[in-house]
N, C-alpha and C. Protein backbone atom coordinates (compact mmCIF):
# COMPACT_ATOMS: atom_id res chain seq x y z
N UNK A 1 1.12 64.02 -25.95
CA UNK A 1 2.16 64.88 -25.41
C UNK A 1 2.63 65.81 -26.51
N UNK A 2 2.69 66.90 -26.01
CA UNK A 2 3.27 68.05 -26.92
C UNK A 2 4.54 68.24 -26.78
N UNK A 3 5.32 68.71 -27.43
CA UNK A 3 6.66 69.69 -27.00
C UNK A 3 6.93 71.00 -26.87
N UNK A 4 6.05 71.46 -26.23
CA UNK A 4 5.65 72.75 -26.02
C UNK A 4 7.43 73.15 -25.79
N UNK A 5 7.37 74.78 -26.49
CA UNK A 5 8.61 75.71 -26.21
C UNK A 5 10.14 74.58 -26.51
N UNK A 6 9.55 73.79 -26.98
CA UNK A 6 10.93 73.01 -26.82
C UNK A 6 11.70 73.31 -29.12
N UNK A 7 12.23 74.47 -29.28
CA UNK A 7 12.45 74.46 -30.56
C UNK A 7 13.56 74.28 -30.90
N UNK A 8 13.82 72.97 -31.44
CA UNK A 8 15.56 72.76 -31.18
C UNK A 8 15.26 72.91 -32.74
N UNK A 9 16.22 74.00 -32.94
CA UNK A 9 16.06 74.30 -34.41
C UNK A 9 14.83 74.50 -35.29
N UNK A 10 13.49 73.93 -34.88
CA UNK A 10 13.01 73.38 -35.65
C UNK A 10 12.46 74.81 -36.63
N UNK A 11 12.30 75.69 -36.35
CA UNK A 11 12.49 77.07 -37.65
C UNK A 11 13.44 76.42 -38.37
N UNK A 12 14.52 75.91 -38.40
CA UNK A 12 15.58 76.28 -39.37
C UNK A 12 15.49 74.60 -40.12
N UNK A 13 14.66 73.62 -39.29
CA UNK A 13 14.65 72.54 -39.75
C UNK A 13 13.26 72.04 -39.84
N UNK A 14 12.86 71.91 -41.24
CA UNK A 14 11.27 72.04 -41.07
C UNK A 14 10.76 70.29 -41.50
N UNK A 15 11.84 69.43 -41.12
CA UNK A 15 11.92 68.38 -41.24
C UNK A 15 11.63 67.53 -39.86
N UNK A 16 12.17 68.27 -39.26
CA UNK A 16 11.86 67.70 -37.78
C UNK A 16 10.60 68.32 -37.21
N UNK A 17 10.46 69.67 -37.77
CA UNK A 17 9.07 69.69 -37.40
C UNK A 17 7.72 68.96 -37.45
N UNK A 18 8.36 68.61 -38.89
CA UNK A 18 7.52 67.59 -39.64
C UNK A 18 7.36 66.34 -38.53
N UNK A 19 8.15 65.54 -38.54
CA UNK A 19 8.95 64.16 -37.52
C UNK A 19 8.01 64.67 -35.95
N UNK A 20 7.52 66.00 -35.31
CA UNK A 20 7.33 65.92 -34.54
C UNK A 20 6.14 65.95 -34.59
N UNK A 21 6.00 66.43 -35.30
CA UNK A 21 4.11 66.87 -35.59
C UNK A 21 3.50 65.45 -35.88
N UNK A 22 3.98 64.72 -36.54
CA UNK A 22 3.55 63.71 -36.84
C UNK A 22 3.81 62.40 -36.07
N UNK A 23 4.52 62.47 -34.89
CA UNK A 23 4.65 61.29 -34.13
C UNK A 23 4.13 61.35 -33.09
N UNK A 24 4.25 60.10 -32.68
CA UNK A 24 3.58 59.57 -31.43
C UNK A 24 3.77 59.77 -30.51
N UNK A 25 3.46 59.44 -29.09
CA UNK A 25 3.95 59.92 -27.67
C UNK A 25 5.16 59.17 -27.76
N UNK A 26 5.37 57.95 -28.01
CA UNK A 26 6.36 56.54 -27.67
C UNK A 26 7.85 57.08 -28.92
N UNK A 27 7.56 58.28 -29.83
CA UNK A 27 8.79 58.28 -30.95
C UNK A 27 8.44 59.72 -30.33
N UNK A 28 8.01 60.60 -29.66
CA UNK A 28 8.50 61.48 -28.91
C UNK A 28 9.48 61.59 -27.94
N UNK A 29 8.85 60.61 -27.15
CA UNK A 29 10.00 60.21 -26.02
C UNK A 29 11.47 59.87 -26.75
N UNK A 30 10.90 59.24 -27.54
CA UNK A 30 12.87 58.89 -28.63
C UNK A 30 12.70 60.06 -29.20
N UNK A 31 12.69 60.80 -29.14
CA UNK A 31 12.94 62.13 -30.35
C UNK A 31 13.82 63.14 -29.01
N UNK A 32 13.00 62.96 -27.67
CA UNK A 32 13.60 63.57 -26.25
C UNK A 32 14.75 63.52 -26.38
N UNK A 33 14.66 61.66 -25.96
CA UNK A 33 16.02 61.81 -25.70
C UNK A 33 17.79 61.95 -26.46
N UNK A 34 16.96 61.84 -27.79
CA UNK A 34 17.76 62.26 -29.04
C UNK A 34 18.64 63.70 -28.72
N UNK A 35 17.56 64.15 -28.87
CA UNK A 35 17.83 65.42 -28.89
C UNK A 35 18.31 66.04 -26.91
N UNK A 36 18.13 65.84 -26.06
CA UNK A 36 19.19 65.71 -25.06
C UNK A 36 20.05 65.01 -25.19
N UNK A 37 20.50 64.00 -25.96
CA UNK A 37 21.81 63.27 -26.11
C UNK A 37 22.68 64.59 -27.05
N UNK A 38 22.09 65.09 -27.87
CA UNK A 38 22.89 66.58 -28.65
C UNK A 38 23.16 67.27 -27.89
N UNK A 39 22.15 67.88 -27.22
CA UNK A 39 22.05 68.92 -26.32
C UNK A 39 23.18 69.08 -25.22
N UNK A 40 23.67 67.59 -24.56
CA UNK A 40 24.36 67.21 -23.89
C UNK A 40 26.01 67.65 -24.66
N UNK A 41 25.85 66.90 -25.74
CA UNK A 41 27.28 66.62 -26.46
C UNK A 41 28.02 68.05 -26.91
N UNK A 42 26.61 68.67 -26.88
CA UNK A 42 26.92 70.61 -27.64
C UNK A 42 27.31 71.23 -26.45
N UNK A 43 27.08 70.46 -25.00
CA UNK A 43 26.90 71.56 -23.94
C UNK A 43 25.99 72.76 -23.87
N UNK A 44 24.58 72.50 -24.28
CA UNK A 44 24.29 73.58 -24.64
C UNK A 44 22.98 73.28 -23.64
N UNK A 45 23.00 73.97 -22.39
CA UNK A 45 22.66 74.07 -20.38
C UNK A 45 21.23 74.61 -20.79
N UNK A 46 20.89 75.34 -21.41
CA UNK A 46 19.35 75.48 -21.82
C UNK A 46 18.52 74.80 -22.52
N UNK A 47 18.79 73.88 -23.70
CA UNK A 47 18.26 73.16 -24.18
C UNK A 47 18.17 71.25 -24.07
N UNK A 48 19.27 71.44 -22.90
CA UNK A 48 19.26 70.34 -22.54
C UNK A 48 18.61 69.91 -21.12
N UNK A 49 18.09 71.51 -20.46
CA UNK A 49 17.22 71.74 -19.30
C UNK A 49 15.78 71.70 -19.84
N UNK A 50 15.54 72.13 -21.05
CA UNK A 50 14.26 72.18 -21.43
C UNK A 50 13.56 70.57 -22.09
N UNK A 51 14.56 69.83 -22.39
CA UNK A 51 13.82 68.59 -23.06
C UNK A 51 13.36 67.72 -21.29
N UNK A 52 14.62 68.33 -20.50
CA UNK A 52 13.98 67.25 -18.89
C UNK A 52 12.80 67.59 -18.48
N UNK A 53 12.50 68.97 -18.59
CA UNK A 53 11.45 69.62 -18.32
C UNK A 53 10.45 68.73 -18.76
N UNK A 54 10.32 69.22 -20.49
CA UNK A 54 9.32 68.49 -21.06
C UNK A 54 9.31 66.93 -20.81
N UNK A 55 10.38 66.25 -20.37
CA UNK A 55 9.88 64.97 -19.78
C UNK A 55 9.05 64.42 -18.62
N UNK A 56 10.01 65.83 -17.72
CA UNK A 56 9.26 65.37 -16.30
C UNK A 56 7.27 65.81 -16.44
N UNK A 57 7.26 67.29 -16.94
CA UNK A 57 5.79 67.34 -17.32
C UNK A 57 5.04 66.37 -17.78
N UNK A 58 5.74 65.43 -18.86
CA UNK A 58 5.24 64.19 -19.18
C UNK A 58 4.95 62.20 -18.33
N UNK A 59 5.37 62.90 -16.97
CA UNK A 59 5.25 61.87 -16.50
C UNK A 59 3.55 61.56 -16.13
N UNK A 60 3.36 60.38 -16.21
CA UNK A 60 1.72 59.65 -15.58
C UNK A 60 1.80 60.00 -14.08
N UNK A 61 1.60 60.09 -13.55
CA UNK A 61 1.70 59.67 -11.87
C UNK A 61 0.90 59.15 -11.36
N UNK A 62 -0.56 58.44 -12.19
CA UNK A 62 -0.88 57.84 -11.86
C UNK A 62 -0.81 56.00 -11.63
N UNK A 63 0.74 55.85 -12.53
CA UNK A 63 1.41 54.63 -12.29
C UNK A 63 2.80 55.95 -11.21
N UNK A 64 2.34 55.56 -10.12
CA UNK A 64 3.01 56.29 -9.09
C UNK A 64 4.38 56.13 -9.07
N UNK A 65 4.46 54.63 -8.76
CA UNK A 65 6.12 53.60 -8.87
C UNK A 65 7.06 54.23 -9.74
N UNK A 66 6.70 53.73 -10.91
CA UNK A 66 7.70 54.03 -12.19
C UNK A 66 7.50 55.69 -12.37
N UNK A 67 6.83 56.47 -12.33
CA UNK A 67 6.73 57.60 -12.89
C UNK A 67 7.70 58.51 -11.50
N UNK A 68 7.87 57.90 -10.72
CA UNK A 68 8.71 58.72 -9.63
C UNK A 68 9.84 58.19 -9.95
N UNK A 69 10.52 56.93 -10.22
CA UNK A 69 11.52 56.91 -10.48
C UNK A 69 11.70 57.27 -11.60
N UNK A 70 11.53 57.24 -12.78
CA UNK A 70 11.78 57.82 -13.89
C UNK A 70 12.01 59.96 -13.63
N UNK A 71 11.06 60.20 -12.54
CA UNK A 71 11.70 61.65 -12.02
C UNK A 71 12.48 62.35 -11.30
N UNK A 72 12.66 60.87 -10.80
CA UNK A 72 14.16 60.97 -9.66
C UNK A 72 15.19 60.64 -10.78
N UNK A 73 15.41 59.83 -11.88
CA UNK A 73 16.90 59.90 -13.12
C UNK A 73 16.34 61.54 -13.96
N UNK A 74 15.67 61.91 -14.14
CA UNK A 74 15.04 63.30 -15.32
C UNK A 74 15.81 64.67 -13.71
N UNK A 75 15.71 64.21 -12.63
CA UNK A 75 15.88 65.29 -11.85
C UNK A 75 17.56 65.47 -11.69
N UNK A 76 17.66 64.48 -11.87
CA UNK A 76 19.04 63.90 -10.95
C UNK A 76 20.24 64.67 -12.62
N UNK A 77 19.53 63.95 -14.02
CA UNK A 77 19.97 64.66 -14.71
C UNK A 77 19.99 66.27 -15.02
N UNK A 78 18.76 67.39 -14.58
CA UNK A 78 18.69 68.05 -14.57
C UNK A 78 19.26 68.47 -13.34
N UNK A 79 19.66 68.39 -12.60
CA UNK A 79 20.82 68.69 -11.33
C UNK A 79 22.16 68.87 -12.18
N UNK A 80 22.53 67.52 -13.13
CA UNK A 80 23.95 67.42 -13.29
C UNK A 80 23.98 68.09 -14.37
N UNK A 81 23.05 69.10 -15.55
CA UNK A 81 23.05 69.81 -16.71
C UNK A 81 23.24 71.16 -16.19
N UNK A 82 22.39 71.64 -14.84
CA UNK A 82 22.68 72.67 -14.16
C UNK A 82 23.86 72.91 -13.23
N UNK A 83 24.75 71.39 -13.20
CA UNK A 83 25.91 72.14 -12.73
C UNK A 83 27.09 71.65 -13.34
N UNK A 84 26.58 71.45 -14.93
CA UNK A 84 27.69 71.21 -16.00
C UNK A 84 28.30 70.03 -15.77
N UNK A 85 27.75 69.03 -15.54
CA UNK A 85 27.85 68.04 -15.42
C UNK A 85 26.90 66.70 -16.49
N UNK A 86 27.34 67.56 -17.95
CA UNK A 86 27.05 67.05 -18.87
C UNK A 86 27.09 65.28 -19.02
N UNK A 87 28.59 65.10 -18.65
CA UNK A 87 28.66 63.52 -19.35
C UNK A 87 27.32 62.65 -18.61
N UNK A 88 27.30 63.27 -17.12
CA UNK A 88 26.40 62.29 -16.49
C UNK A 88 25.23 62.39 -17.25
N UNK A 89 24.72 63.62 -17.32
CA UNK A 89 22.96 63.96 -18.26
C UNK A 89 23.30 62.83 -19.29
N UNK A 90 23.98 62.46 -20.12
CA UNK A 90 24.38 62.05 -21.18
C UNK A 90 24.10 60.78 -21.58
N UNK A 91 24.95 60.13 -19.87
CA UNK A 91 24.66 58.71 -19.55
C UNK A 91 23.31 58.27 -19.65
N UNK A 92 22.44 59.62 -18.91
CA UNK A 92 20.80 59.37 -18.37
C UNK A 92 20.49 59.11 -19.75
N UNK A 93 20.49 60.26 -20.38
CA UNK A 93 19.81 60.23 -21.96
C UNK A 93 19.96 58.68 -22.47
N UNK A 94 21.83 57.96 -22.95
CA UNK A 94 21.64 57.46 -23.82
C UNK A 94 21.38 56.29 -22.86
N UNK A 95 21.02 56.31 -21.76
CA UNK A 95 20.67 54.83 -21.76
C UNK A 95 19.22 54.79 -21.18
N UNK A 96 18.98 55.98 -21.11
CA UNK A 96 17.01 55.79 -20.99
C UNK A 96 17.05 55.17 -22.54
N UNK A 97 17.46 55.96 -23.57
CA UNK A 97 17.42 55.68 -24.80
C UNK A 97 17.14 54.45 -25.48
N UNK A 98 18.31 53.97 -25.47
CA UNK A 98 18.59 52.41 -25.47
C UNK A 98 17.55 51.52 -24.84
N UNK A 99 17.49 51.21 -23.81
CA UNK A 99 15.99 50.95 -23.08
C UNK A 99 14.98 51.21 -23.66
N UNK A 100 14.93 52.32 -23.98
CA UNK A 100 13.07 52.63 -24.74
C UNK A 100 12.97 52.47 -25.99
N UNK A 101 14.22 52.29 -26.81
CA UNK A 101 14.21 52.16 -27.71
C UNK A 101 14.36 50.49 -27.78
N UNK A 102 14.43 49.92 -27.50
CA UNK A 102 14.53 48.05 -27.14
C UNK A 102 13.36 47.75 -26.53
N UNK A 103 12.70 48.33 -25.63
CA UNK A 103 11.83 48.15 -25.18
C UNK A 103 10.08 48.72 -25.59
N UNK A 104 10.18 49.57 -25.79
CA UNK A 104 8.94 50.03 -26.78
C UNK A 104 8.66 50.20 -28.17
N UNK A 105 10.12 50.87 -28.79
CA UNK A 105 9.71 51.36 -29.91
C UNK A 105 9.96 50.36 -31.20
N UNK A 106 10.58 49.14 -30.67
CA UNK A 106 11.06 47.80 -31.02
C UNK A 106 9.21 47.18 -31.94
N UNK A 107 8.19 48.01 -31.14
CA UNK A 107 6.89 47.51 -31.94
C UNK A 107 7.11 48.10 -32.67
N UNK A 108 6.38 48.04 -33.94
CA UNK A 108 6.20 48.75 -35.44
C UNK A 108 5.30 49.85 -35.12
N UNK A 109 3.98 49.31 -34.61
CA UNK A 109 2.95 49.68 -34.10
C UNK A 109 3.40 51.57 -33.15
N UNK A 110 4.16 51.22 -32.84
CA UNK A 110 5.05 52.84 -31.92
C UNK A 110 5.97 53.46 -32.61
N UNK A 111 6.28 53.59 -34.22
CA UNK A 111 6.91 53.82 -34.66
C UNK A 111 6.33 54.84 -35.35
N UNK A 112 5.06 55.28 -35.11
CA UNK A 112 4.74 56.76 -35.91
C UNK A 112 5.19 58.12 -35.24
C-alpha cells in the first residue's frame, strides 16, 4: 500500500517521509490513523478526508465481511469530517487505533 497524494507535511518533514517509505502495510495503517487522529484534533476537513480515502482504497474485499465493515466505520467517519463532525472521526481513528495497534502491530515482526 502506498500513500499516494496523502502529504501531511512530509516536504517539510523528511523524517516521516523516511517512516513512510520504509514501512510496512500493518505501520502504515498506524501511521493512518495517527495522522487522522491530528488531522481530526487540527480540524483540518481535507486532510483528514484524504487519509479515509487512502484507507478505504486500501481495503481487501476479497475478505468481503470485515473489509465492508471496516468501510461502513472509514465512511461513516468520512460523513462526520465532511460535516464537521470531528470528535466523532476522532473516536473512529483513536479506537481503530488502539485495536490495531493491540492487535497487530503488538508483533515485532509488523513493526517495520
Amino acid at each position: 500500500m502506498a500513500m499516494r497524494n496523502l502529504s501531511y507535511n512530509s516536504s517539510k518533514n523528511p523524517y516521516l517521509l523516511q517512516q513512510v517509505n520504509s514501512a510496512g502495510p500493518e505501520k502504515l495503517i498506524s501511521l493512518l490513523y495517527d495522522i487522522g487522529s491530528k488531522s481530526c484534533r487540527a480540524k483540518d476537513r481535507q486532510k483528514a478526508a484524504k487519509v479515509l480515502v487512502e484507507l478505504i482504497a486500501a481495503l481487501n474485499f476479497e475478505y468481503k465481511e470485515i473489509a465492508t465493515e471496516f468501510f461502513d466505520l472509514y465512511r461513516y467517519a468520512l460523513d462526520e469530517v465532511n460535516k464537521g463532525g470531528f470528535e466523532n472521526a476522532l473516536r473512529v481513528f483513536e479506537e481503530l487505533n488502539d485495536v490495531w495497534k493491540s492487535a497487530v502491530m503488538k508483533n515485532p515482526s509488523n513493526m517495520n
